[in-house]
C-alpha atoms as a PDB file:
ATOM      1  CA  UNK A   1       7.214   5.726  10.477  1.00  0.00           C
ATOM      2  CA  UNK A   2       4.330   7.792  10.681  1.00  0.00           C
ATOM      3  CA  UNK A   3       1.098   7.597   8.740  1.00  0.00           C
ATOM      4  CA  UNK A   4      -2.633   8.878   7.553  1.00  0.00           C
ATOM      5  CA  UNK A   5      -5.687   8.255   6.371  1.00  0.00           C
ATOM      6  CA  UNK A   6      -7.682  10.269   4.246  1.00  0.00           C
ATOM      7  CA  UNK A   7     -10.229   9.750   1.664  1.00  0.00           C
ATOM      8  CA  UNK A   8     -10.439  10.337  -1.855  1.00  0.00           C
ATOM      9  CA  UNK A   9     -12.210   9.627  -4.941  1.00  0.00           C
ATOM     10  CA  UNK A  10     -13.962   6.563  -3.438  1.00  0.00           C
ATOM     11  CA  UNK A  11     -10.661   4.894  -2.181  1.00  0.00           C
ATOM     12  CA  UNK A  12      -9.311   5.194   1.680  1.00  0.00           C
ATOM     13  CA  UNK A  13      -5.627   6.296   0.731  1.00  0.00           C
ATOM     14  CA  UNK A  14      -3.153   5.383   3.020  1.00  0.00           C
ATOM     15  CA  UNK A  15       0.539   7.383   2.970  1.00  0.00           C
ATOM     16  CA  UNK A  16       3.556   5.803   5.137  1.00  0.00           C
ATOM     17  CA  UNK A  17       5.980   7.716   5.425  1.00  0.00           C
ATOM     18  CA  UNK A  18      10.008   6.970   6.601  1.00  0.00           C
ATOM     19  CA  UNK A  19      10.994   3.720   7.740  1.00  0.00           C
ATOM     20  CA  UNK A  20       8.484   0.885   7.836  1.00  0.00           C
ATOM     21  CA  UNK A  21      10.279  -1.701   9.954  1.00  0.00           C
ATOM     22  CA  UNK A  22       9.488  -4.253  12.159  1.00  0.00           C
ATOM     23  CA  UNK A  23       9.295  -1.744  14.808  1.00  0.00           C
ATOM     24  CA  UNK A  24       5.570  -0.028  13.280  1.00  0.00           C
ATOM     25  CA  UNK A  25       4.568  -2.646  10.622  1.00  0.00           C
ATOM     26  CA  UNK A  26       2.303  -3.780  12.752  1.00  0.00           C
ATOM     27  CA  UNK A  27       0.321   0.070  12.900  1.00  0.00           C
ATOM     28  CA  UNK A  28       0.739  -0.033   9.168  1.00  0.00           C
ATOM     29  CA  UNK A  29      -0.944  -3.411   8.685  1.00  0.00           C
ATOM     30  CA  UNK A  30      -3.852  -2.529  11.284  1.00  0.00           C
ATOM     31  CA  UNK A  31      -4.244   0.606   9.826  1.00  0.00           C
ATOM     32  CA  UNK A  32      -4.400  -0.944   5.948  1.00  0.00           C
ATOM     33  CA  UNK A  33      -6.449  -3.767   7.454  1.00  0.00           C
ATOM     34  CA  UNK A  34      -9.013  -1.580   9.278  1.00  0.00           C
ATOM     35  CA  UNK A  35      -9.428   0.574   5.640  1.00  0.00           C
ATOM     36  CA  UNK A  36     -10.355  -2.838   4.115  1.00  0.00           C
ATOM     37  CA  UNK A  37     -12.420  -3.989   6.795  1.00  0.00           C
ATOM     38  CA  UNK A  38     -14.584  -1.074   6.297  1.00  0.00           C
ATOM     39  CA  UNK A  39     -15.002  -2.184   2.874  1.00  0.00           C
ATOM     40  CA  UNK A  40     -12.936   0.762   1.158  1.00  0.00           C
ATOM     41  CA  UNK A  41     -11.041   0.294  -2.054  1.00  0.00           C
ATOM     42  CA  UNK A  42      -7.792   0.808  -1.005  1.00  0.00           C
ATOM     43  CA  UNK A  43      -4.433   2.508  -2.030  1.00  0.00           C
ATOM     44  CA  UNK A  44      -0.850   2.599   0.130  1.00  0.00           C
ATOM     45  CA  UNK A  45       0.703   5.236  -1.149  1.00  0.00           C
ATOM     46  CA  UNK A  46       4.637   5.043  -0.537  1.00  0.00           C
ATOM     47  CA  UNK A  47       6.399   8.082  -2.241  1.00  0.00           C
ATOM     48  CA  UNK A  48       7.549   9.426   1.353  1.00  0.00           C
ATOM     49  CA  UNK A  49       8.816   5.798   2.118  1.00  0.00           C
ATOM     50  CA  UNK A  50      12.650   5.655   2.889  1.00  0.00           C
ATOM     51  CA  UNK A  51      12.998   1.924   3.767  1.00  0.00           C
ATOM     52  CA  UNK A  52      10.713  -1.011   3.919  1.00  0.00           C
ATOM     53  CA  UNK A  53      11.814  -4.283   5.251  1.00  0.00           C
ATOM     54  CA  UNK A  54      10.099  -7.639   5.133  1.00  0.00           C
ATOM     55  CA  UNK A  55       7.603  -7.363   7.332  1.00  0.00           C
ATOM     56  CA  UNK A  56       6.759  -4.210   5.529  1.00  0.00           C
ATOM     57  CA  UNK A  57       6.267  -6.337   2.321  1.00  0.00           C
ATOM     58  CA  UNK A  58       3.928  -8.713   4.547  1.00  0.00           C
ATOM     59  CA  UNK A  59       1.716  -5.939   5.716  1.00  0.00           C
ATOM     60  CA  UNK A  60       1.595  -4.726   1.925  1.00  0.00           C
ATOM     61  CA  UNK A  61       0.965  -8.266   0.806  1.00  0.00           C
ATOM     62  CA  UNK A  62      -1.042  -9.280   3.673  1.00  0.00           C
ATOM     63  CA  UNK A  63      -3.681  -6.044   2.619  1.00  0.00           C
ATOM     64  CA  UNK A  64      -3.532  -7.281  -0.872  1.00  0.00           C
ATOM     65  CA  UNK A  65      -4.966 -10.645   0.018  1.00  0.00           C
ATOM     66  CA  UNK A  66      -7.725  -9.663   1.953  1.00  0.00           C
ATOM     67  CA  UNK A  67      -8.441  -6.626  -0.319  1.00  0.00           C
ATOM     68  CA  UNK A  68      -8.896  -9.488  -3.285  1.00  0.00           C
ATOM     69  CA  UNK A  69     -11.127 -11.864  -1.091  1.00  0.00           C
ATOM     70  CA  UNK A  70     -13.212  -9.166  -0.397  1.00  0.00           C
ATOM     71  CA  UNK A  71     -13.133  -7.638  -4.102  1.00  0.00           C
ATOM     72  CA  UNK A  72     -12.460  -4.952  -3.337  1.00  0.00           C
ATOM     73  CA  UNK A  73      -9.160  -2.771  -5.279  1.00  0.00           C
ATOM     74  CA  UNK A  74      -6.198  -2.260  -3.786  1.00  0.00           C
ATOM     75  CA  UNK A  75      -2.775  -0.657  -5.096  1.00  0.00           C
ATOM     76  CA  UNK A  76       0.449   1.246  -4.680  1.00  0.00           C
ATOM     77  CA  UNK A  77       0.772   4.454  -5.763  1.00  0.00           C
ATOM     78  CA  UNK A  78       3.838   6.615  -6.205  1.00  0.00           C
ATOM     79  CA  UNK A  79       6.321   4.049  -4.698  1.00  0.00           C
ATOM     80  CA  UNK A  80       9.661   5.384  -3.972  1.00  0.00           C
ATOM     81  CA  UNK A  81      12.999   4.160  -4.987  1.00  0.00           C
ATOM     82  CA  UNK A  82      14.007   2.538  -1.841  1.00  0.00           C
ATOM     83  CA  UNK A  83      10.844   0.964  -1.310  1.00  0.00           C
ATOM     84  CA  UNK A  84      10.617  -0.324  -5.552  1.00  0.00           C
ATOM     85  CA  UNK A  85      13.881  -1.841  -4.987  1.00  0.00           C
ATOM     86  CA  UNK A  86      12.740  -4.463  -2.221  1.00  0.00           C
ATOM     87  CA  UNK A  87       9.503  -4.855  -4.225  1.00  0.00           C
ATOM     88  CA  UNK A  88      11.311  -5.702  -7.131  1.00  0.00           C
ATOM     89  CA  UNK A  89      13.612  -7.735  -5.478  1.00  0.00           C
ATOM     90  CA  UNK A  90      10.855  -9.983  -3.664  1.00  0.00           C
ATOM     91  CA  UNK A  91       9.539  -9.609  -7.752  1.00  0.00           C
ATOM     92  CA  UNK A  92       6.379  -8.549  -6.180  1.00  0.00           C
ATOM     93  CA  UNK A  93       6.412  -5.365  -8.625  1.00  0.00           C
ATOM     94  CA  UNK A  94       4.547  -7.939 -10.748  1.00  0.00           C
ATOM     95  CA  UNK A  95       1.711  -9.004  -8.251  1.00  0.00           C
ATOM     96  CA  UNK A  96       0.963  -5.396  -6.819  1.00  0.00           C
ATOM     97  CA  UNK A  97      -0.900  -2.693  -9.145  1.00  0.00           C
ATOM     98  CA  UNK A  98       1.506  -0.254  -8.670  1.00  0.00           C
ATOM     99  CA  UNK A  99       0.300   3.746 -10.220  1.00  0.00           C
ATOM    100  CA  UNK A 100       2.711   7.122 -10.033  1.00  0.00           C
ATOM    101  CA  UNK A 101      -0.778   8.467  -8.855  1.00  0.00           C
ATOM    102  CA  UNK A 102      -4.538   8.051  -8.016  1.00  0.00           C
ATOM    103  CA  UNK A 103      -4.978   9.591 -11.550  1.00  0.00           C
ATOM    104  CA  UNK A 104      -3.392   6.799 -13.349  1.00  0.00           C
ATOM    105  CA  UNK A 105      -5.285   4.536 -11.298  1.00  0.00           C
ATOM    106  CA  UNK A 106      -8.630   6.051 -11.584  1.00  0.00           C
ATOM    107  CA  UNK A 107      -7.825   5.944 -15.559  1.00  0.00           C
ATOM    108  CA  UNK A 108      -6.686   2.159 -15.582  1.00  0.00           C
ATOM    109  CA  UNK A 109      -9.199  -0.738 -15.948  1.00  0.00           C
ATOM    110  CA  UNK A 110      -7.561  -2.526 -12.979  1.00  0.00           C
END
């Protein structure tokens, strides 16, 4: 897996990219953690994701908690195939916001 950071629009965007595993979830959860912990909105974006297993899910679910404790917004954007199919299989397709973009997101009231 390999990741950055960059900001945008008011949110700290995060893109994974390749296999998020149990061998670098834990970079991906420090790294979502740290954007929340500076108080940033949020958004994981997972197009360039080509496998995510559970712990995956529990750094993406684990950055969703804290991210609504601290009310501040966090999302998915542009989640690939691969990755949508554990998400919907966990059904957690209906807890995350999940956007094709940070324009849809930026236009939702979410």
């Amino acid at each position: 897996m390999a990741y950055q950071v960059k900001e945008e629009r008011g949110f700290s965007i995060v893109l994974l990219t390749g296999d998020v595993d149990l061998s670098c979830s834990p970079d991906a959860r420090k790294t979502i953690l740290d954007c929340l912990e500076s108080s940033q909105n949020t958004l994981v974006d997972l197009s360039d994701v080509s496998y995510i297993d559970s712990s995956g899910v529990a750094s993406l679910v684990e950055g969703y908690q804290t991210a609504k404790k601290k009310n501040l917004k966090f999302a998915l954007l542009g989640v690939s195939g691969p990755a949508m199919s554990v998400l919907e299989l966990a059904r957690l397709d209906k807890v995350f916001p999940i956007y094709a973009d940070i324009e849809e997101c930026l236009s939702s009231d979410g």
